[in-house]
N, C-alpha and C. Protein backbone atom coordinates (compact mmCIF):
# COMPACT_ATOMS: atom_id res chain seq x y z
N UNK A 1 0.81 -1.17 0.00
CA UNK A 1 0.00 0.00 0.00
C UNK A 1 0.86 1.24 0.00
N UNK A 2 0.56 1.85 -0.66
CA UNK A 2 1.20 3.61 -0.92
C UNK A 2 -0.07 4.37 -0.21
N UNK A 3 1.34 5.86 0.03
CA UNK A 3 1.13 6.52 1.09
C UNK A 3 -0.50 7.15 0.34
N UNK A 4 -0.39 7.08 -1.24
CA UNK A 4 -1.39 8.00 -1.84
C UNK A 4 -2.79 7.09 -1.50
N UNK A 5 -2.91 5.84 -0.99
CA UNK A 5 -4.12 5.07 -1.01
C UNK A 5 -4.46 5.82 0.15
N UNK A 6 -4.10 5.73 1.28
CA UNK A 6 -4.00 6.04 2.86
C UNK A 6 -4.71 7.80 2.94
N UNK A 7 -3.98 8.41 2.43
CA UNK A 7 -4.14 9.93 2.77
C UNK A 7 -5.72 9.84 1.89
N UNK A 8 -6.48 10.84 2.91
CA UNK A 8 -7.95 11.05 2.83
C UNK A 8 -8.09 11.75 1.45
N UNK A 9 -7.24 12.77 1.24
CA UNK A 9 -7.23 13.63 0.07
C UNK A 9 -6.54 13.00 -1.18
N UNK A 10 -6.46 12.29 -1.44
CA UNK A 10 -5.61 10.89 -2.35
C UNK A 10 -6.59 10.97 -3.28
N UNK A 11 -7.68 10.90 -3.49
CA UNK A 11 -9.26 11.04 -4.59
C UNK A 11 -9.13 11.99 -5.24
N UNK A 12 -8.98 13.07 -4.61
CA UNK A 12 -8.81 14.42 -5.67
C UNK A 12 -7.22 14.32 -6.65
N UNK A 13 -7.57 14.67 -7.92
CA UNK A 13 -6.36 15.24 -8.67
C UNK A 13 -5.12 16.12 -7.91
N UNK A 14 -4.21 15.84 -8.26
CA UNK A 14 -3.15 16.97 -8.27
C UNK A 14 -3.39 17.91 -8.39
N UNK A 15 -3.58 19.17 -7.82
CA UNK A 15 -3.08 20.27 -8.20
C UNK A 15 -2.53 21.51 -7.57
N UNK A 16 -2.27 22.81 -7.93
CA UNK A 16 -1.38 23.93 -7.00
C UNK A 16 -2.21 24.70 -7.13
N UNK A 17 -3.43 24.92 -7.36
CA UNK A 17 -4.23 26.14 -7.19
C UNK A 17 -5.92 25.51 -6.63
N UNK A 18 -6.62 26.43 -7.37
CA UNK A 18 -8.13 26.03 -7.02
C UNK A 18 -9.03 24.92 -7.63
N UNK A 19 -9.39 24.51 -7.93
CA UNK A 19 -10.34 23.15 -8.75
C UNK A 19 -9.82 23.76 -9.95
N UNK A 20 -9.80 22.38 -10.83
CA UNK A 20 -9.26 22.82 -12.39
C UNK A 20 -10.81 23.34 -13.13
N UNK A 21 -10.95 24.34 -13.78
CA UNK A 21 -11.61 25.03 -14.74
C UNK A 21 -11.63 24.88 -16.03
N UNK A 22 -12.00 24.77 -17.03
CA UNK A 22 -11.67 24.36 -18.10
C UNK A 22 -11.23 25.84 -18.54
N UNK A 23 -10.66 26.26 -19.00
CA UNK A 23 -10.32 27.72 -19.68
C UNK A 23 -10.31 27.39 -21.16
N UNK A 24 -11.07 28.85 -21.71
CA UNK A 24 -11.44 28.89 -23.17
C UNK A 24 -9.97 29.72 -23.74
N UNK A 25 -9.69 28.91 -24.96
CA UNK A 25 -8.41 29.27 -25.65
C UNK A 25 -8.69 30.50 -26.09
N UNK A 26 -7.37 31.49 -25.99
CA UNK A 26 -7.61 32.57 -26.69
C UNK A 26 -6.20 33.12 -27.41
N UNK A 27 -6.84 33.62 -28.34
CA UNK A 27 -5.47 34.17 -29.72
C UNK A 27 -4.29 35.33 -28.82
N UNK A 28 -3.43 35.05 -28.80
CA UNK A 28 -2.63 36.78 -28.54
C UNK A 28 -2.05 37.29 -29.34
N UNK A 29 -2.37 38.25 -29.49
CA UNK A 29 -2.58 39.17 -30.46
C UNK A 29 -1.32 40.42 -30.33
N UNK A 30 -0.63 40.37 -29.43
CA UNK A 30 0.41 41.34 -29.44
C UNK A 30 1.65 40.70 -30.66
N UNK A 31 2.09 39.23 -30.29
CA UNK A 31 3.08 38.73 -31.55
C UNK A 31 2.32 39.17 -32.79
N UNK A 32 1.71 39.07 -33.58
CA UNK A 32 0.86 39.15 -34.49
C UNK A 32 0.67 40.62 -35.00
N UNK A 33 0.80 41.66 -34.25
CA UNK A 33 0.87 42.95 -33.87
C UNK A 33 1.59 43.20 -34.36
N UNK A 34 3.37 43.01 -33.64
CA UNK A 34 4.67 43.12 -33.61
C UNK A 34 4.94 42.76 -34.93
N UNK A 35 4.72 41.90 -35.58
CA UNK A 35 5.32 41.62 -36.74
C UNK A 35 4.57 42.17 -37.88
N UNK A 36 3.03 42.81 -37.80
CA UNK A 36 2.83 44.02 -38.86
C UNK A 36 3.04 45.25 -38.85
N UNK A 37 3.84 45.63 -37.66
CA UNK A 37 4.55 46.93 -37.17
C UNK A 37 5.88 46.75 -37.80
N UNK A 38 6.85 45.34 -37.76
CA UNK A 38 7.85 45.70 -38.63
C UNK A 38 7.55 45.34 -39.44
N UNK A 39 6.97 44.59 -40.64
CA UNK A 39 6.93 45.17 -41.98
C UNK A 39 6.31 46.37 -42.73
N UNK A 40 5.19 46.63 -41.66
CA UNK A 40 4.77 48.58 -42.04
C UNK A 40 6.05 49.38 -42.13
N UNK A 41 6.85 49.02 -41.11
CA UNK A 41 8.37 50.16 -40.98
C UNK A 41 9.46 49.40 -42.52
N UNK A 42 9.32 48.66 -42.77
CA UNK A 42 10.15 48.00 -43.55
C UNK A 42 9.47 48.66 -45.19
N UNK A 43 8.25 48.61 -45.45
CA UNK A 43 7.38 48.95 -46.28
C UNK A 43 7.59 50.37 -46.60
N UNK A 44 7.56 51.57 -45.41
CA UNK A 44 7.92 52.73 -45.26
C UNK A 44 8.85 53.24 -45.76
N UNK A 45 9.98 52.64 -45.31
CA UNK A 45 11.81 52.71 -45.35
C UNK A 45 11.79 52.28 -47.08
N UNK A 46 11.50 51.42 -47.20
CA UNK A 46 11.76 50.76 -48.75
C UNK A 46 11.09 51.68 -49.87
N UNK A 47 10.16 52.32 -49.47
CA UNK A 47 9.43 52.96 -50.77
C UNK A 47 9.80 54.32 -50.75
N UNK A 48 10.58 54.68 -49.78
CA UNK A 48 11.68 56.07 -49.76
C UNK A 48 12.51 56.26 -50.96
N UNK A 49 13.45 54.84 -51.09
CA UNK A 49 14.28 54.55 -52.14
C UNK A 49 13.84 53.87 -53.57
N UNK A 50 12.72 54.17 -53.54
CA UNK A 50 12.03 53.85 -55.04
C UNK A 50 11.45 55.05 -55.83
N UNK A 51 12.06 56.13 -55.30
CA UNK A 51 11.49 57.47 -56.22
C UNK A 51 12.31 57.37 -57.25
N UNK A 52 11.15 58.38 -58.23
CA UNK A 52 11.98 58.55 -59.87
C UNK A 52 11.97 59.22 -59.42
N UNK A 53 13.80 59.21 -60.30
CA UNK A 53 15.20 60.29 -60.49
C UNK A 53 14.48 61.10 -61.42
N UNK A 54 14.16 62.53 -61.44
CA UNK A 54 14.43 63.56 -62.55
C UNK A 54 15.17 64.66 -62.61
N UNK A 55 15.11 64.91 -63.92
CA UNK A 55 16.29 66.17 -63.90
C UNK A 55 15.05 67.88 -64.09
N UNK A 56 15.55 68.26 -63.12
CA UNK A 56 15.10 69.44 -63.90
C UNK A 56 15.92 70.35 -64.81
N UNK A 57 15.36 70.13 -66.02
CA UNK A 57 15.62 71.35 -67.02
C UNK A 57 14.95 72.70 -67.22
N UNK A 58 15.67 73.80 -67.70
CA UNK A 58 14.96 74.95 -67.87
C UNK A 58 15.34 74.87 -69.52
N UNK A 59 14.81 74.69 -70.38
CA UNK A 59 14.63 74.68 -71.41
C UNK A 59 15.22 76.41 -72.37
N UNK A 60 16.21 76.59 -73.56
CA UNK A 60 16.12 77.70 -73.84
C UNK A 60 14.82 78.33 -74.47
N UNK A 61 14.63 79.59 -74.80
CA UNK A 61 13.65 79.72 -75.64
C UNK A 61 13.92 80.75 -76.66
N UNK A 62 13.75 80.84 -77.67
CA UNK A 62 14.05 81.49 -79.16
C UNK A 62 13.39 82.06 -79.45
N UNK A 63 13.51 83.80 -79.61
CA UNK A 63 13.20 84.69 -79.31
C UNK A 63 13.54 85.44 -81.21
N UNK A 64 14.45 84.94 -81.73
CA UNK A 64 14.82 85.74 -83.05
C UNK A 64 13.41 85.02 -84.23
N UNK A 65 14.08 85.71 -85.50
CA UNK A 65 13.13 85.13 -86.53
C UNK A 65 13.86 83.96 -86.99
N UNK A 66 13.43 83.57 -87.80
CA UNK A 66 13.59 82.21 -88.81
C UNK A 66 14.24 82.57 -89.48
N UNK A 67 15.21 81.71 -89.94
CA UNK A 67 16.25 81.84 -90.52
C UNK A 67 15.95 82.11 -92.11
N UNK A 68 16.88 83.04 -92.97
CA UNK A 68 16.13 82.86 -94.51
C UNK A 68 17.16 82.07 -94.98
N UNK A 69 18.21 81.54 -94.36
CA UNK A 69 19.08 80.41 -95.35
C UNK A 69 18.26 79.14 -95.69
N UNK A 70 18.24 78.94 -97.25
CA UNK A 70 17.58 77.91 -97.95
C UNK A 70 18.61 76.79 -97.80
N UNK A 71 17.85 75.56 -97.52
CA UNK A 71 18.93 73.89 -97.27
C UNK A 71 18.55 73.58 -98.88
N UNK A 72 19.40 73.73 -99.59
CA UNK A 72 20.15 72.82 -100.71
C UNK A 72 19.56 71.44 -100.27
N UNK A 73 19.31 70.62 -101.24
CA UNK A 73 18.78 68.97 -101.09
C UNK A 73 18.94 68.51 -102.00
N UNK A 74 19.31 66.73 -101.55
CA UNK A 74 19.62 65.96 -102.64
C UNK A 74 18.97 64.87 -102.24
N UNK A 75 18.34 64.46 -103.53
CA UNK A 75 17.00 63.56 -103.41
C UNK A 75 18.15 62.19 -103.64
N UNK A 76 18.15 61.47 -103.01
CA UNK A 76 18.21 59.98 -103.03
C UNK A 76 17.39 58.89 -103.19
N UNK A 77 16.88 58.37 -104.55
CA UNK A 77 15.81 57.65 -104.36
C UNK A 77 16.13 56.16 -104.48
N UNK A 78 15.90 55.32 -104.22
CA UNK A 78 16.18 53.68 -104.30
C UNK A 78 14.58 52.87 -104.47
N UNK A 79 14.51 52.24 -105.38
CA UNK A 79 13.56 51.51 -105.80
C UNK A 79 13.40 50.33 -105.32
N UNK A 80 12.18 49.86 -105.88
CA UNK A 80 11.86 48.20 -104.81
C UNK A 80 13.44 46.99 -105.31
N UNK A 81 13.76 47.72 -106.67
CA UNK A 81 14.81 46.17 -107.16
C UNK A 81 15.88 46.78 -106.57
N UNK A 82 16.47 47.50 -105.57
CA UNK A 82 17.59 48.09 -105.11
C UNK A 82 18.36 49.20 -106.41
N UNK A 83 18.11 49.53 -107.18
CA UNK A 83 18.39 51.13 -108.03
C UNK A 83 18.67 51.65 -107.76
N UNK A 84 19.36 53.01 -107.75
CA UNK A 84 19.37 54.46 -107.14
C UNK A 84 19.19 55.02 -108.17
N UNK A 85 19.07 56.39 -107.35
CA UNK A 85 18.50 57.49 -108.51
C UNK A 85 19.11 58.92 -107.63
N UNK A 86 19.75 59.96 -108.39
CA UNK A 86 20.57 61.06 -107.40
C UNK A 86 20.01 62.64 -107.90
N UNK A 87 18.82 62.72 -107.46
CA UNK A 87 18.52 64.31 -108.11
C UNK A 87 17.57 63.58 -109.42
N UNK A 88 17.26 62.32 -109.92
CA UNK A 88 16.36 61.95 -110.54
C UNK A 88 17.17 61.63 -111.62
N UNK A 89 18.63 61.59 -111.59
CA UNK A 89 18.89 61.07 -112.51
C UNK A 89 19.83 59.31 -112.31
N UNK A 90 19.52 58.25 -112.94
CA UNK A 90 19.83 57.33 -112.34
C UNK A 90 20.91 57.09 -112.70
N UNK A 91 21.56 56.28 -111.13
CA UNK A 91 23.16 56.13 -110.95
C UNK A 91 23.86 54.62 -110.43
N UNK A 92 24.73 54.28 -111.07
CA UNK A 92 25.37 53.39 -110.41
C UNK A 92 25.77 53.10 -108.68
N UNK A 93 25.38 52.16 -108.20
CA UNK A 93 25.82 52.12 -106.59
C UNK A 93 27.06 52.17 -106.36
N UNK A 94 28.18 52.04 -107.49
CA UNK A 94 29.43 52.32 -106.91
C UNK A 94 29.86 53.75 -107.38
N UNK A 95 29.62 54.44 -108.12
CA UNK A 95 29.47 55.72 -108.50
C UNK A 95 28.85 56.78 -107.45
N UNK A 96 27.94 55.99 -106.62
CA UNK A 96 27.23 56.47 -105.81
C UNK A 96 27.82 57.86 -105.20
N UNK A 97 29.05 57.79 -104.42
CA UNK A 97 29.80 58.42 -103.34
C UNK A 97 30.32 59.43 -104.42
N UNK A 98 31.22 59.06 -104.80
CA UNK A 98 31.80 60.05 -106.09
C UNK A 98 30.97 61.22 -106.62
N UNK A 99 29.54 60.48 -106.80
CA UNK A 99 28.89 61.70 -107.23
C UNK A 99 28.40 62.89 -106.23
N UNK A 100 28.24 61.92 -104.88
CA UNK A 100 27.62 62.91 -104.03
C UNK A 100 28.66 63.92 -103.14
N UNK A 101 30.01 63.31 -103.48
CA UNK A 101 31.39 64.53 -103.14
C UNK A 101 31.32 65.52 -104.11
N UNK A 102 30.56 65.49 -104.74
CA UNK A 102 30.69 66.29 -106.13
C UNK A 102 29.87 67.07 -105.71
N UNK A 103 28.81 66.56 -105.46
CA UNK A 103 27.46 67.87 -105.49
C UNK A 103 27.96 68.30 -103.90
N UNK A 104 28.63 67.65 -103.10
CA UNK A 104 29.21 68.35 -101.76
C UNK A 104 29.93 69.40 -102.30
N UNK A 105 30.54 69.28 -103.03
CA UNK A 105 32.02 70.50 -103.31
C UNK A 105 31.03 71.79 -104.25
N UNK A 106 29.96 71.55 -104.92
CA UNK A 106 29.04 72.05 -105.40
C UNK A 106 28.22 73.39 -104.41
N UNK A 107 27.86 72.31 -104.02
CA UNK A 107 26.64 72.64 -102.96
C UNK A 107 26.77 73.88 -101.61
N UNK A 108 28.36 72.99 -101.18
CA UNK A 108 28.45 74.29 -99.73
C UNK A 108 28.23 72.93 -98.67
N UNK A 109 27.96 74.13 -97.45
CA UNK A 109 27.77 73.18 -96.12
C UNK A 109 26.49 72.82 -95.84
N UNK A 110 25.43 73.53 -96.20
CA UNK A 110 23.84 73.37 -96.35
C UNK A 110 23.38 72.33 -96.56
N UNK A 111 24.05 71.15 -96.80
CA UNK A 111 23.32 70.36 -98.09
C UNK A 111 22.21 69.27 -97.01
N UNK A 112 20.96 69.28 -97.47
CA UNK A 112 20.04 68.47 -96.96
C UNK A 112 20.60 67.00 -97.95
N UNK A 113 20.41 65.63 -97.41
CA UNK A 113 20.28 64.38 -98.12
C UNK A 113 18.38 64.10 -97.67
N UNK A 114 17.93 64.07 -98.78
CA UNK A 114 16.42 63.04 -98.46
C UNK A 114 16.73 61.04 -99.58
N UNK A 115 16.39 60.67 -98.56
CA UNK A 115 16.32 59.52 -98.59
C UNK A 115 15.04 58.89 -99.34
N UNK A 116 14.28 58.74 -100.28
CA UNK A 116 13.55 58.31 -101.06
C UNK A 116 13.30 56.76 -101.01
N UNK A 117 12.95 55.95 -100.61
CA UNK A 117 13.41 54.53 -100.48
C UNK A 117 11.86 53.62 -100.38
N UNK A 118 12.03 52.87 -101.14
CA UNK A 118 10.25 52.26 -101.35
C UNK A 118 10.02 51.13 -100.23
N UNK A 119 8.92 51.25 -100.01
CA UNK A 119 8.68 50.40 -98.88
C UNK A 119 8.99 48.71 -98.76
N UNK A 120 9.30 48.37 -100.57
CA UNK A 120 10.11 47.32 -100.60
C UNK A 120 11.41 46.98 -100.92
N UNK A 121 12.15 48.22 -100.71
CA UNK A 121 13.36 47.98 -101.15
C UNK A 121 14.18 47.36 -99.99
N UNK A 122 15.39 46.88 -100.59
CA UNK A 122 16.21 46.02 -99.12
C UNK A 122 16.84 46.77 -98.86
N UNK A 123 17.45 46.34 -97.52
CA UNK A 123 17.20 47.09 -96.76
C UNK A 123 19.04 47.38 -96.88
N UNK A 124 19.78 46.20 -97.17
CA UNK A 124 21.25 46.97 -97.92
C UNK A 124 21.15 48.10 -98.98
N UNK A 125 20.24 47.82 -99.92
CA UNK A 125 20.27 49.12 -100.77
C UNK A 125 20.02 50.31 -99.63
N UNK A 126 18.95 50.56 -98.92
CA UNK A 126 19.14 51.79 -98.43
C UNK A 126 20.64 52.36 -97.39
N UNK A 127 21.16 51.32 -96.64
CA UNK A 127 22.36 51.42 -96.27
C UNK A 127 23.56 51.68 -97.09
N UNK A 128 23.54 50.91 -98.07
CA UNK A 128 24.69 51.70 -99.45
C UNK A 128 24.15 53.20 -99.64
N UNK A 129 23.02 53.71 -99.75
CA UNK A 129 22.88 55.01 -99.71
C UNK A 129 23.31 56.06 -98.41
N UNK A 130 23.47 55.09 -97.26
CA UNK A 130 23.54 56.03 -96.03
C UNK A 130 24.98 55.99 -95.91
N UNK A 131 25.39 54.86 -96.50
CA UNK A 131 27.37 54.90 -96.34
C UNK A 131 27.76 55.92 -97.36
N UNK A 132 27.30 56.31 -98.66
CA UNK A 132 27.45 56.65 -99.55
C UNK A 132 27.52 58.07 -99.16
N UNK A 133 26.54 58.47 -98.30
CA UNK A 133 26.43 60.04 -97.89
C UNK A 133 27.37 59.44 -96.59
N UNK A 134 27.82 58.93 -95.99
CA UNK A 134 28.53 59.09 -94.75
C UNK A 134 30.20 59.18 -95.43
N UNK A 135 30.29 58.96 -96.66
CA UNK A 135 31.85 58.77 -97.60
C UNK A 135 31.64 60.50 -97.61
N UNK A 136 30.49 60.88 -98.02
CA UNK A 136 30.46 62.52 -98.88
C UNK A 136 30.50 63.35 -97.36
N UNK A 137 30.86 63.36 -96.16
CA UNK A 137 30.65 63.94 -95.03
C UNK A 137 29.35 64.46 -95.21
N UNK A 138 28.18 64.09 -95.70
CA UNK A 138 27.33 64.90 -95.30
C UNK A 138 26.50 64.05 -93.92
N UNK A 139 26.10 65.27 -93.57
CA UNK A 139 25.63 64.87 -92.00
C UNK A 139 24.22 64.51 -91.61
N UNK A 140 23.44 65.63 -92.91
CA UNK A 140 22.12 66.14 -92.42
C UNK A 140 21.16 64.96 -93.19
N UNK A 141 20.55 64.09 -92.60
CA UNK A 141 20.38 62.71 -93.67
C UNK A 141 18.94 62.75 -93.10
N UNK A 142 17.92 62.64 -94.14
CA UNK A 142 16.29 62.95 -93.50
C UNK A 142 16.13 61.68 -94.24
N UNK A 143 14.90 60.92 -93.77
CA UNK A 143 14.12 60.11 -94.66
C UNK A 143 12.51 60.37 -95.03
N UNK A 144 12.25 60.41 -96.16
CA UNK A 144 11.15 60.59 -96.65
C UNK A 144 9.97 59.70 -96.32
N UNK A 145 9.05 59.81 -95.74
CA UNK A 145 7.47 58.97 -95.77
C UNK A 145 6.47 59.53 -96.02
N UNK A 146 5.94 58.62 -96.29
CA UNK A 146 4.03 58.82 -96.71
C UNK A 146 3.31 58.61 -95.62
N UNK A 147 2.03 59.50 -95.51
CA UNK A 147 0.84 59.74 -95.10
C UNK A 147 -0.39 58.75 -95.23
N UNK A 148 -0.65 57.98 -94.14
CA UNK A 148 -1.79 56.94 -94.81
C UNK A 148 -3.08 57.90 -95.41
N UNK A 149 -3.94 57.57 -96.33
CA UNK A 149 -4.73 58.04 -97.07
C UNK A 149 -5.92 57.52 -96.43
């Protein structure tokens, strides 16, 4: 026989306080708290360093008239079978350059190039035309398009 059969109070449970209670579970809510407080601060901090960079410019503004110097132009045209054509008169692609140092030494520093080039031509032919004016130093190189109808 043990001492626990003997003792009068031996029937009741163990325990260190008052009769056991059942207690209803409950959430705590401070951890849970704590950790949407630091990612709010983390969220904060981080979207500091995500601004767009800009520059401010003050732009000049042009105040004189328009200029009356006329731009000199040289029509470059290239056809769908790769052709050229220089001022409308048609030219060899290796002749190309030669001629257009010519109308450079002609012309002055003014000289507009327009680029004429059909919507099926390849696309090396139009590049032999842009090397061709890049041989003649000219600089000012526009390309011509159409307007849908």
């Amino acid at each position: 026989m043990s001492w626990l059969d003997t003792h009068p109070h031996s029937r009741k449970r163990f325990s260190l306080g008052a009769s056991s209670v059942s207690t209803e579970p409950e959430i705590n809510l401070i951890p849970f708290i704590d950790v949407l407080l630091v990612i709010l601060i983390f969220l904060m901090i981080s979207t500091t360093f995500t601004r767009y960079q800009e520059l401010a410019i003050s732009l000049p503004s042009a105040n004189g008239s328009e200029s009356q110097a006329e731009v000199k132009q040289i029509h470059i045209a290239v056809s769908r079978d790769g052709r050229f054509a220089i001022n409308g008169k048609v030219i060899n692609p290796t002749q190309m350059s030669t001629a257009l140092m010519q109308l450079t030494e002609q012309g002055g520093n003014n000289l507009q190039v327009n680029i004429d080039a059909d919507a099926k031509a390849p696309y090396q032919a139009v590049m032999t035309a842009l090397e061709a004016a890049r041989d003649a130093n000219l600089s000012n190189i526009v390309f011509s398009s159409q307007t849908k109808k």
